[in-house]
N, C-alpha and C. Protein backbone atom coordinates (compact mmCIF):
# COMPACT_ATOMS: atom_id res chain seq x y z
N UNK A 1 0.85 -1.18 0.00
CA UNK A 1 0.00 0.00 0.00
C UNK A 1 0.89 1.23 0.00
N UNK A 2 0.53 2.08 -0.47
CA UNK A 2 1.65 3.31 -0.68
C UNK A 2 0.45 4.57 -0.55
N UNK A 3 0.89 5.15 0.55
CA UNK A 3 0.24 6.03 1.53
C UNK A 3 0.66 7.82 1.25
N UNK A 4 -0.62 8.64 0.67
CA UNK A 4 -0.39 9.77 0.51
C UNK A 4 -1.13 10.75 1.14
N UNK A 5 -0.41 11.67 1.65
CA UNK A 5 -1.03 12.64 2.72
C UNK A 5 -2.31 13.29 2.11
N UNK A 6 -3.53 14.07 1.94
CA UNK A 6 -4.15 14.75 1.37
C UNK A 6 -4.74 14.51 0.25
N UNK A 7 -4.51 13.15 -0.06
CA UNK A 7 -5.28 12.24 -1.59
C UNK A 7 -6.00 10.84 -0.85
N UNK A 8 -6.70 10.31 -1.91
CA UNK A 8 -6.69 8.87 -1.25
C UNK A 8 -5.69 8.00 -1.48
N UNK A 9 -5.82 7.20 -0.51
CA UNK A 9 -4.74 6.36 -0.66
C UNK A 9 -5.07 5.28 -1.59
N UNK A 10 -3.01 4.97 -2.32
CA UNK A 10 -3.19 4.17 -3.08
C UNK A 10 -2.91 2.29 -2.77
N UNK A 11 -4.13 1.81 -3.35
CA UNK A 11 -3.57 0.37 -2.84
C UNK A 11 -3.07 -0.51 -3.90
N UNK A 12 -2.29 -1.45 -3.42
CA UNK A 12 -1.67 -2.66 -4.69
C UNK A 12 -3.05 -3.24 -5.58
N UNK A 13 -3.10 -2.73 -6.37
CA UNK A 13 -4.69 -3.81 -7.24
C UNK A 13 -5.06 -5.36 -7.24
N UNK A 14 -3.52 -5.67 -6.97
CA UNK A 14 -3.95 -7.48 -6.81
C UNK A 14 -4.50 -7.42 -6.22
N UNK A 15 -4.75 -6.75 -5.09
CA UNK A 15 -5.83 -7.52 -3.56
C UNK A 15 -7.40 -7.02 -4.04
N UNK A 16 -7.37 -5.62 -4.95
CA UNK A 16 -9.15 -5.35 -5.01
C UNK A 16 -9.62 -5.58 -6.56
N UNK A 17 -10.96 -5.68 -6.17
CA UNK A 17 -11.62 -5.82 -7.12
C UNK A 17 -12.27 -4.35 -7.69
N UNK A 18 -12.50 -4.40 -9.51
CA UNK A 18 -12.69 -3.33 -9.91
C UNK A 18 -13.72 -2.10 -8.92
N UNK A 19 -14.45 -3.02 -8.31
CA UNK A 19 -15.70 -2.45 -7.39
C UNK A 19 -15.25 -1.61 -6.26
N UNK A 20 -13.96 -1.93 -5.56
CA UNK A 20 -13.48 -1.06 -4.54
C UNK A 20 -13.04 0.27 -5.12
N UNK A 21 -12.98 0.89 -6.12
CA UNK A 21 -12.61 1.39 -6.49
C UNK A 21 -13.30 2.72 -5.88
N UNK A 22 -14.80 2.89 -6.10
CA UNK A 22 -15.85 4.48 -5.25
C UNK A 22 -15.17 3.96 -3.74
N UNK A 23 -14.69 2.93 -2.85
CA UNK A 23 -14.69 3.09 -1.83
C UNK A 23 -13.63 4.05 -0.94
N UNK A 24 -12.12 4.44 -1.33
CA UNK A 24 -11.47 5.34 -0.44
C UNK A 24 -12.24 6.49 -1.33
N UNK A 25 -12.62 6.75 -2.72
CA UNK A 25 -13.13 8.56 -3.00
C UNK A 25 -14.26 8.71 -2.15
N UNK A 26 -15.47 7.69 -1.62
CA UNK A 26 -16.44 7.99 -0.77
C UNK A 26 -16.12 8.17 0.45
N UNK A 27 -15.15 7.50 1.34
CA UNK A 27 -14.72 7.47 2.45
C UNK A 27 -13.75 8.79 2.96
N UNK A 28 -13.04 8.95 1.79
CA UNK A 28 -12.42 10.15 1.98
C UNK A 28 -13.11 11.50 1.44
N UNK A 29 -14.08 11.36 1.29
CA UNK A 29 -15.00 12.95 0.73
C UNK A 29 -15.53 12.88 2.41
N UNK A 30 -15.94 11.71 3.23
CA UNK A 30 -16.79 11.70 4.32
C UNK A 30 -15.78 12.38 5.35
N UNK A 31 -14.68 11.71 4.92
CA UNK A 31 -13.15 12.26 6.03
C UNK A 31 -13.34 13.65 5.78
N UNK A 32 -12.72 14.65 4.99
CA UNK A 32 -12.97 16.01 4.34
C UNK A 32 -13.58 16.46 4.69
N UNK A 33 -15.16 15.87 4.71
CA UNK A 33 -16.00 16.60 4.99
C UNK A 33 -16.18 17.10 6.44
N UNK A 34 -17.03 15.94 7.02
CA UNK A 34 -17.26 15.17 8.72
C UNK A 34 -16.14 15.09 9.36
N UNK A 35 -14.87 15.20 9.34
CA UNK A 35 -13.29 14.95 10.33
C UNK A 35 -12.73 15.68 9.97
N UNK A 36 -12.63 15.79 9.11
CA UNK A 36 -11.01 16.73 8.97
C UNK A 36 -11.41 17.98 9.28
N UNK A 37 -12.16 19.18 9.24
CA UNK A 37 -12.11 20.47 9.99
C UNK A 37 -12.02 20.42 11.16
N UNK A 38 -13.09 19.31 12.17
CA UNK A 38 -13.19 19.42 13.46
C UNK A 38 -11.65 18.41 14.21
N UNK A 39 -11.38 17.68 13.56
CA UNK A 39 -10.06 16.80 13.86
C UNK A 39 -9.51 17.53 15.13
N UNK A 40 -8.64 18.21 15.13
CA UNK A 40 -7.76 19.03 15.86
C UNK A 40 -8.68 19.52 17.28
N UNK A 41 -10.33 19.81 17.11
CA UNK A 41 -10.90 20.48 18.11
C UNK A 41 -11.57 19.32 18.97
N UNK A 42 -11.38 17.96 18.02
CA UNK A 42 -11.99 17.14 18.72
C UNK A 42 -11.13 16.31 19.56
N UNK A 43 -9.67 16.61 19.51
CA UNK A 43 -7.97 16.33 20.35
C UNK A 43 -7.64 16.97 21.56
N UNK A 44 -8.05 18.27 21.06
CA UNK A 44 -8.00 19.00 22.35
C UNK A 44 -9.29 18.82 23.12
N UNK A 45 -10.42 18.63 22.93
CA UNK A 45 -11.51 18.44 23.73
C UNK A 45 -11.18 16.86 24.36
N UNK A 46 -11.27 16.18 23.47
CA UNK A 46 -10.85 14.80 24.03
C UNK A 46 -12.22 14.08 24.01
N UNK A 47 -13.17 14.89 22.99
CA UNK A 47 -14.49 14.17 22.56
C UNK A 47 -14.91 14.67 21.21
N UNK A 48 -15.21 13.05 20.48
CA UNK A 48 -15.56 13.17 19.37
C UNK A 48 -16.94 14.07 19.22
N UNK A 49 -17.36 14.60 17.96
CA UNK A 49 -19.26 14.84 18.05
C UNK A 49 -19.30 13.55 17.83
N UNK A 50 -20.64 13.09 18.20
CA UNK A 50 -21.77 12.18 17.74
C UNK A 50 -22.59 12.38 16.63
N UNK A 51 -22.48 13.40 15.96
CA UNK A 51 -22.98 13.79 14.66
C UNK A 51 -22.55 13.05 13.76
N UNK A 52 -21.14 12.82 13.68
CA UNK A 52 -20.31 11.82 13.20
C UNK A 52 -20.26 10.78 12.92
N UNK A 53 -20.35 10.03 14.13
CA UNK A 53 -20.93 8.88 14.41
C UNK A 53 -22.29 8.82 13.54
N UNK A 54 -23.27 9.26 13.35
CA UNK A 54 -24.63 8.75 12.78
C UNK A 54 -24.24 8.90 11.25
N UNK A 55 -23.37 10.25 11.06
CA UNK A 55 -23.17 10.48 9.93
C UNK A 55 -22.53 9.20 8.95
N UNK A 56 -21.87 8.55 10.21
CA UNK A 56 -20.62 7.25 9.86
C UNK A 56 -21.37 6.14 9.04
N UNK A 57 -22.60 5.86 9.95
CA UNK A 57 -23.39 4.72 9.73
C UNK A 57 -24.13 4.98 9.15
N UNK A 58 -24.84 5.92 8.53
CA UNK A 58 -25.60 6.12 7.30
C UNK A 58 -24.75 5.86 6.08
N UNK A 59 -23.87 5.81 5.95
CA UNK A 59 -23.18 5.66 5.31
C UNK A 59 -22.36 4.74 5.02
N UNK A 60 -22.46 4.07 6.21
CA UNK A 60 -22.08 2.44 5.76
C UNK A 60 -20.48 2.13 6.67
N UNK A 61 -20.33 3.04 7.32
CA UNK A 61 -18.84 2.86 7.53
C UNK A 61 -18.70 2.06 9.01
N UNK A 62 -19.78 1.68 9.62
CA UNK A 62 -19.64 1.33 10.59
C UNK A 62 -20.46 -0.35 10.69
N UNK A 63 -19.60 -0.85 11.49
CA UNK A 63 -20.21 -2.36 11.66
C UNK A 63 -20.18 -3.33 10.00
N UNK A 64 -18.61 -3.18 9.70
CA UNK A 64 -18.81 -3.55 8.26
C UNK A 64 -18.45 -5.30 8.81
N UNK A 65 -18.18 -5.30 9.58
CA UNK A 65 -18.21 -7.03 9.91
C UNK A 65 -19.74 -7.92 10.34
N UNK A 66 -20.61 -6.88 10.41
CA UNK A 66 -22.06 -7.31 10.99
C UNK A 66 -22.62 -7.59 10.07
N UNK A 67 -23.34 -8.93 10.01
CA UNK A 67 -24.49 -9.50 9.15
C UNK A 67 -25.21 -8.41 8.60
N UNK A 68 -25.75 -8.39 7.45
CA UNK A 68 -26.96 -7.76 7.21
C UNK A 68 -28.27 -7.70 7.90
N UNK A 69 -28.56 -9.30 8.16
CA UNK A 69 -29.51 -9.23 9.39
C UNK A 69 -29.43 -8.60 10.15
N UNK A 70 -28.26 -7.77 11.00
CA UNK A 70 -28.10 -7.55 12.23
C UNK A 70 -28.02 -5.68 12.12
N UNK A 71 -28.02 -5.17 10.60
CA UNK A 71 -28.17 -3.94 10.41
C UNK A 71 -26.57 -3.59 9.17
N UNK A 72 -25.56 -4.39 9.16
CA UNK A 72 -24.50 -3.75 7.89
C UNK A 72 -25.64 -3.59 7.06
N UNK A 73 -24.84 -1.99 6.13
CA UNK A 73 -25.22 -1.86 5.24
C UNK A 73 -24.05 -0.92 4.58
N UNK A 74 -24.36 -0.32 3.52
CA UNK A 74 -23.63 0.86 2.59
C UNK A 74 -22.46 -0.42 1.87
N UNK A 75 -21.51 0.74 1.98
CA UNK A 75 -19.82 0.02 1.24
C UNK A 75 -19.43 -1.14 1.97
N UNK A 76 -19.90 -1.58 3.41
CA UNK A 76 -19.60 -2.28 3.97
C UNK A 76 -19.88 -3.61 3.56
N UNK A 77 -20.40 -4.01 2.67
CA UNK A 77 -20.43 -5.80 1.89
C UNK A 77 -19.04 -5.74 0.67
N UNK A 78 -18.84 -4.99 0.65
CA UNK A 78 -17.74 -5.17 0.17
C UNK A 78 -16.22 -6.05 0.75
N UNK A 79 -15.82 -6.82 0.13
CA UNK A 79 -14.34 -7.76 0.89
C UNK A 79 -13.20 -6.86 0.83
N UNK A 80 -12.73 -7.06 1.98
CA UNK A 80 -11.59 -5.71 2.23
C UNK A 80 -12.18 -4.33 2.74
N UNK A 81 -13.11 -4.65 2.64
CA UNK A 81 -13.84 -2.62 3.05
C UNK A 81 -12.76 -2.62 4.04
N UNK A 82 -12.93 -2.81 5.54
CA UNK A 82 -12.04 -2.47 6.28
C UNK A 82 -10.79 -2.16 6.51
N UNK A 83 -10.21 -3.14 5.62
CA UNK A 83 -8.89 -2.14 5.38
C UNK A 83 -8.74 -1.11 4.78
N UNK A 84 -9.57 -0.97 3.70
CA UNK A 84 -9.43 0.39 3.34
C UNK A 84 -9.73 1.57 4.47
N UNK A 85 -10.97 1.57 4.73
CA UNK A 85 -11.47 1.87 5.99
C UNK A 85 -9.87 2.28 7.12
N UNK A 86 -9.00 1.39 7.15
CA UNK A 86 -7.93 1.59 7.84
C UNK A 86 -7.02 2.58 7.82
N UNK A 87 -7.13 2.29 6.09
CA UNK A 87 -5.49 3.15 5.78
C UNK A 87 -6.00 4.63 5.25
N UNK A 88 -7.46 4.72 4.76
CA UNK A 88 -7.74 6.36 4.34
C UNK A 88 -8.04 6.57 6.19
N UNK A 89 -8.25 6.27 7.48
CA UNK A 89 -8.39 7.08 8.06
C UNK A 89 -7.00 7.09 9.00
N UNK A 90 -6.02 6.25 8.89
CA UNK A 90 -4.79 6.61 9.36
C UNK A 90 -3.62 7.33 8.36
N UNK A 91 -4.17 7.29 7.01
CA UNK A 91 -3.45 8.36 6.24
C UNK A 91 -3.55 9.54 6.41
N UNK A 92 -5.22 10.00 6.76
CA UNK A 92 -6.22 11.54 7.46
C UNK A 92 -4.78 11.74 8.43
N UNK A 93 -4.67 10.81 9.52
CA UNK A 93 -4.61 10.79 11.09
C UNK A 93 -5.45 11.24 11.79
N UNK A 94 -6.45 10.69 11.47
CA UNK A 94 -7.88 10.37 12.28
C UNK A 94 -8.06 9.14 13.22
N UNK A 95 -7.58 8.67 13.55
CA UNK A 95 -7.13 7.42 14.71
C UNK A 95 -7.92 7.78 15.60
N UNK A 96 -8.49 9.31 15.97
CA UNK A 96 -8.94 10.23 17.49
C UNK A 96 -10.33 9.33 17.23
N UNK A 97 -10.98 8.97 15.87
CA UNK A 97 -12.65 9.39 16.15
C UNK A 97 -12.80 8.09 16.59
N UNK A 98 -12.41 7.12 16.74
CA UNK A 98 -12.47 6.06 17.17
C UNK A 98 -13.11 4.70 16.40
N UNK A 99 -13.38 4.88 14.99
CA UNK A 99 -13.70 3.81 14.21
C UNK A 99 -13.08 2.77 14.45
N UNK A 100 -11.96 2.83 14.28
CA UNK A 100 -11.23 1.27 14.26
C UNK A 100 -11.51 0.41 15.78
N UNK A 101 -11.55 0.89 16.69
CA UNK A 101 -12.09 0.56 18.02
C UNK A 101 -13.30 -0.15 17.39
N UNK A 102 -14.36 0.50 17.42
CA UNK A 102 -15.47 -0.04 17.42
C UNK A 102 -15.76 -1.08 16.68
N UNK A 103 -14.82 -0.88 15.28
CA UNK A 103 -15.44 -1.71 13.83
C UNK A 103 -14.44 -3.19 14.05
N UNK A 104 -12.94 -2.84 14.32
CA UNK A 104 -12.09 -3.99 14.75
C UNK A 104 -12.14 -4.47 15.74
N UNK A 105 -11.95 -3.84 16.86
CA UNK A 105 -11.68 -4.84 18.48
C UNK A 105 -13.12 -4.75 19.02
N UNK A 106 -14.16 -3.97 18.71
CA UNK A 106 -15.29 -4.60 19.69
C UNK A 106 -16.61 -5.48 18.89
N UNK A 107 -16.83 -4.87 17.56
CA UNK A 107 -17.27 -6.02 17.00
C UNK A 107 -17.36 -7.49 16.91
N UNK A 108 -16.07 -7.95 16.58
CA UNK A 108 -15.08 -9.59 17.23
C UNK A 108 -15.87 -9.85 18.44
N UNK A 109 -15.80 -9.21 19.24
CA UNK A 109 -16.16 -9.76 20.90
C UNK A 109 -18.23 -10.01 20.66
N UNK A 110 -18.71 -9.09 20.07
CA UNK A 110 -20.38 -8.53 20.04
C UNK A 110 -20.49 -9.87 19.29
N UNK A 111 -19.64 -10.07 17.88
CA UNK A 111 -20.10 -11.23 17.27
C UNK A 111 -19.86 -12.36 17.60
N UNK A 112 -19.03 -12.70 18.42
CA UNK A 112 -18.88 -14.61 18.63
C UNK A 112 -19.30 -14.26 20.37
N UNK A 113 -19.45 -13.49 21.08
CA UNK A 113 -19.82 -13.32 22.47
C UNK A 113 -20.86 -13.71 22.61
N UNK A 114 -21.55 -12.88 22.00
CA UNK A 114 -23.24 -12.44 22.57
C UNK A 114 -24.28 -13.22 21.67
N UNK A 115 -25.16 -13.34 22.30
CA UNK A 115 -26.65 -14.50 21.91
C UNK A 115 -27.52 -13.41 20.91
N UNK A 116 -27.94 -14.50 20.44
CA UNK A 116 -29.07 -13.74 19.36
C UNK A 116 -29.55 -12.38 19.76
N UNK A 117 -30.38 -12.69 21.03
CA UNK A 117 -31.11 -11.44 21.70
C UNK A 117 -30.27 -10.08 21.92
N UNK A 118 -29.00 -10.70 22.17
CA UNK A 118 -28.59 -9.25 22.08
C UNK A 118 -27.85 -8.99 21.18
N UNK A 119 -27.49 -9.59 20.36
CA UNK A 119 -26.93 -9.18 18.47
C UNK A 119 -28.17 -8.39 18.27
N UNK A 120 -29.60 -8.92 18.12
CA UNK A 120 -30.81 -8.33 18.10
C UNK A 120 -30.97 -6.73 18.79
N UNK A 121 -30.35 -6.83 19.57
CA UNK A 121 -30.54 -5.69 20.63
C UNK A 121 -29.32 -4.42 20.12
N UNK A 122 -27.94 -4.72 20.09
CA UNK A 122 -27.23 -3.88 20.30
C UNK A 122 -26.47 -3.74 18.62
N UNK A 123 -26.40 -4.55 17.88
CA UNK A 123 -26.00 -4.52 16.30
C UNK A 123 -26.10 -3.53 15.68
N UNK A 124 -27.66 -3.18 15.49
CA UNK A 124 -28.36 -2.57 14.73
C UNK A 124 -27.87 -1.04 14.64
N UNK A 125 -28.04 -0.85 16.09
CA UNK A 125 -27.73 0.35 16.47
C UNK A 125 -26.26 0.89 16.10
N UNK A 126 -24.98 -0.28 16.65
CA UNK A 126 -23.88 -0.42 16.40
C UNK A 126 -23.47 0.22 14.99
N UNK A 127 -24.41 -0.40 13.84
CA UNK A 127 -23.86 -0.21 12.82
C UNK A 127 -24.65 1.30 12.33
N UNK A 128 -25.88 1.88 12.79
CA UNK A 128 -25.97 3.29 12.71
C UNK A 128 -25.27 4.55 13.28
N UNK A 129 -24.32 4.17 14.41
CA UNK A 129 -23.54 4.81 15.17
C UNK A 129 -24.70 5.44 16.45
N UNK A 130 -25.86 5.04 16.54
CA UNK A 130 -26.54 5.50 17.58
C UNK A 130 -25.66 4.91 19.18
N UNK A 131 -24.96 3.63 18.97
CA UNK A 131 -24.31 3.00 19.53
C UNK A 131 -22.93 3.22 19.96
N UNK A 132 -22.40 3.81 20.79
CA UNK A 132 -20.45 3.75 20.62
C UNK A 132 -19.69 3.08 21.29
N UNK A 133 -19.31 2.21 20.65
CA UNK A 133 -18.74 1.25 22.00
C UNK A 133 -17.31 1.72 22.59
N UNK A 134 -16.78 0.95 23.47
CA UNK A 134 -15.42 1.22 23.68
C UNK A 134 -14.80 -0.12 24.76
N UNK A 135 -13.55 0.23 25.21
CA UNK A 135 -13.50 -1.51 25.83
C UNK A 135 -12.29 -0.49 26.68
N UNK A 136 -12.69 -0.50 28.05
CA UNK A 136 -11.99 0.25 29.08
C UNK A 136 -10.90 -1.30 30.22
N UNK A 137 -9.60 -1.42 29.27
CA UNK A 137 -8.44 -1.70 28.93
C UNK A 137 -7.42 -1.40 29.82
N UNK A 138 -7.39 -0.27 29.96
CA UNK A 138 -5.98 0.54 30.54
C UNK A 138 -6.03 0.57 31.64
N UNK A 139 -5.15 0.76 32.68
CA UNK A 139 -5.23 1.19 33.93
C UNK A 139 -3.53 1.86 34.07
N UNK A 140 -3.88 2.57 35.59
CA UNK A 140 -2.49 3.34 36.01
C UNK A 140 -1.51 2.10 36.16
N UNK A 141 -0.28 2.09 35.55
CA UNK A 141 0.85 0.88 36.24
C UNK A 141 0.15 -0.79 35.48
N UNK A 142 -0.47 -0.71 34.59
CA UNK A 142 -0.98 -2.08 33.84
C UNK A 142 -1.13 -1.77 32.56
N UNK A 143 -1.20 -0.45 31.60
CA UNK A 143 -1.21 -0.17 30.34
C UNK A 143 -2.51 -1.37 30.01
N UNK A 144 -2.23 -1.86 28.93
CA UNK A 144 -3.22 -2.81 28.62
C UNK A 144 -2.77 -4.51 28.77
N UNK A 145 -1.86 -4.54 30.49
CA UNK A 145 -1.56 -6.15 30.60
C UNK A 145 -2.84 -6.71 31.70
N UNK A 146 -3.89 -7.25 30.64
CA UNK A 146 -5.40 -7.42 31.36
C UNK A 146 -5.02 -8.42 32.43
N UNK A 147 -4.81 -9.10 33.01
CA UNK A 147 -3.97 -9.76 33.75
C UNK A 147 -3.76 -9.22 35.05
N UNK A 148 -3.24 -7.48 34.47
CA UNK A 148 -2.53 -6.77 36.36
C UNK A 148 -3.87 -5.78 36.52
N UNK A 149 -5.03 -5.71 35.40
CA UNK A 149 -5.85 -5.34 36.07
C UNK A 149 -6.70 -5.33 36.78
N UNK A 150 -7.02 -4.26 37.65
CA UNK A 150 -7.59 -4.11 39.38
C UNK A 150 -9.08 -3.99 39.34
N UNK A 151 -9.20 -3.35 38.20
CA UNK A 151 -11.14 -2.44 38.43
C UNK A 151 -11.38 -4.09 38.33
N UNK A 152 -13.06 -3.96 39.20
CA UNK A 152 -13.89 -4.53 39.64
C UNK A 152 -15.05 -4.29 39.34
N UNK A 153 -15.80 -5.48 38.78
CA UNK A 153 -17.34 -4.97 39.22
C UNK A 153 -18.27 -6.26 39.74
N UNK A 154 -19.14 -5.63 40.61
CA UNK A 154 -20.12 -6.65 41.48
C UNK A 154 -21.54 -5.98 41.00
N UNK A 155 -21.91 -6.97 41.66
CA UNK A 155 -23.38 -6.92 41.02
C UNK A 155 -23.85 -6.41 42.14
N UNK A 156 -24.99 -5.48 42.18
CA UNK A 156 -25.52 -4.78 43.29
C UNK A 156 -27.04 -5.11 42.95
N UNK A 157 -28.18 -5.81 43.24
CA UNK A 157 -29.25 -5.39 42.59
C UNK A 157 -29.44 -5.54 40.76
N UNK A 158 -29.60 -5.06 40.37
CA UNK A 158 -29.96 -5.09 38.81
C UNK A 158 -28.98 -4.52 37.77
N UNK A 159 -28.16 -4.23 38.62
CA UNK A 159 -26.82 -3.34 38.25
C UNK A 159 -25.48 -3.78 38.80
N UNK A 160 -24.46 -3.18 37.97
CA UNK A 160 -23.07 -3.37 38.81
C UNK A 160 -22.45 -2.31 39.22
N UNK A 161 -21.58 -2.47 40.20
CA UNK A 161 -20.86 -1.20 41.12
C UNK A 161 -19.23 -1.70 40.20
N UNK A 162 -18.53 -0.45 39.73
CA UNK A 162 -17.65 -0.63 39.21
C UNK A 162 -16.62 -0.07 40.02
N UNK A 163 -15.65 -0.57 40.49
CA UNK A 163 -14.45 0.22 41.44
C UNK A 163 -13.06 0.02 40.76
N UNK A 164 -12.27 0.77 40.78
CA UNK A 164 -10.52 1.34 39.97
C UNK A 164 -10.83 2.49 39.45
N UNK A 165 -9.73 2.62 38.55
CA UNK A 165 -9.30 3.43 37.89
C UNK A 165 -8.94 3.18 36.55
N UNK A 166 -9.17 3.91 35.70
CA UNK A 166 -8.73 4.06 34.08
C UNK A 166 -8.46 5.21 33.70
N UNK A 167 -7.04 4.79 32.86
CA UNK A 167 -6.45 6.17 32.26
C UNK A 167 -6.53 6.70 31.22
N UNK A 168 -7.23 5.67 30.62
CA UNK A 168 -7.65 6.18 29.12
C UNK A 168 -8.72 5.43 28.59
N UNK A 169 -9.82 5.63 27.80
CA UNK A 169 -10.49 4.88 27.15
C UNK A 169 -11.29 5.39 26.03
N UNK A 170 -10.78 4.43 24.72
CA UNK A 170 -11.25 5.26 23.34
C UNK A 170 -12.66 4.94 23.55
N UNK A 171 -13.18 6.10 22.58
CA UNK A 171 -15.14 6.53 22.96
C UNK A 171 -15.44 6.66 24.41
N UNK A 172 -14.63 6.59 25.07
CA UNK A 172 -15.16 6.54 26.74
C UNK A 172 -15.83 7.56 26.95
N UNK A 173 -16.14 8.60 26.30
CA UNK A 173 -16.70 9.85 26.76
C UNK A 173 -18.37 9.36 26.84
């Protein structure tokens, strides 16, 4: 892949098919448009909009690993979407809005984890961006070795009481 600042990026053709072709000019008109002005204000705030997010999934960019049943739609039936998906938004340096979180590491867990009822329940949404997930990882003195981490949660009633600390967590807002 050979990576250019301010264009889309270019990929090796063996891997796509003629059809990927609208996918980094659509993805990157959405970048341009929706990220890239607010980028910088959404670093220093240390929160994405959610405008974004809906904007994401109308558009297909979110939950491209989710069944159709379960709500994928747009560019996302496409093979490879995601990587592309990868490299036009780490070419941006858009890493902040938190796609790859949601679409790579928490998807995986939603799809072989969870029972019908709640694929049913939480998918749908997932892939409109009404949904934001995040996976709170980190702690002070454990980075992400899940192993030395401390937080806790018990069940109280109908709910859980969560106790530690976290130092960072993408979408956590």
């Amino acid at each position: 892949m050979e990576v250019s600042m301010g264009s889309v990026v270019k990929y090796d053709r063996t891997l796509f098919e003629p059809e990927h072709d609208s996918v980094p000019r659509v993805l990157r008109a959405f970048l341009d448009r929706h990220v890239a002005p607010y980028n910088e204000q959404w670093g220093e705030g240390q929160i994405v909009d959610r405008g974004v997010w809906l904007e994401a999934g109308k558009q297909g960019f979110l939950g491209m690993a989710v069944p159709e049943e379960y709500g994928r739609r747009g560019l996302s039936r496409l093979p490879l979407q995601r990587d592309r998906h990868r490299g036009e938004t780490t070419a941006g340096r858009y890493s902040g809005i938190g796609f790859g979180l949601h679409n790579d590491v928490v998807a995986p867990y939603l799809l072989r984890l969870a029972n019908d009822e709640q694929k049913a329940r939480w998918l749908p949404k997932f892939c409109t961006g009404e949904i934001i997930t995040a996976i709170a990882m980190t702690e002070p003195g454990t980075g992400s070795d899940l192993q030395g981490i401390k937080t806790r949660a018990a069940k109280e009633g109908d709910h859980y009481i969560l106790n530690g600390a976290k130092t960072f967590i993408t979408n956590g807002i």
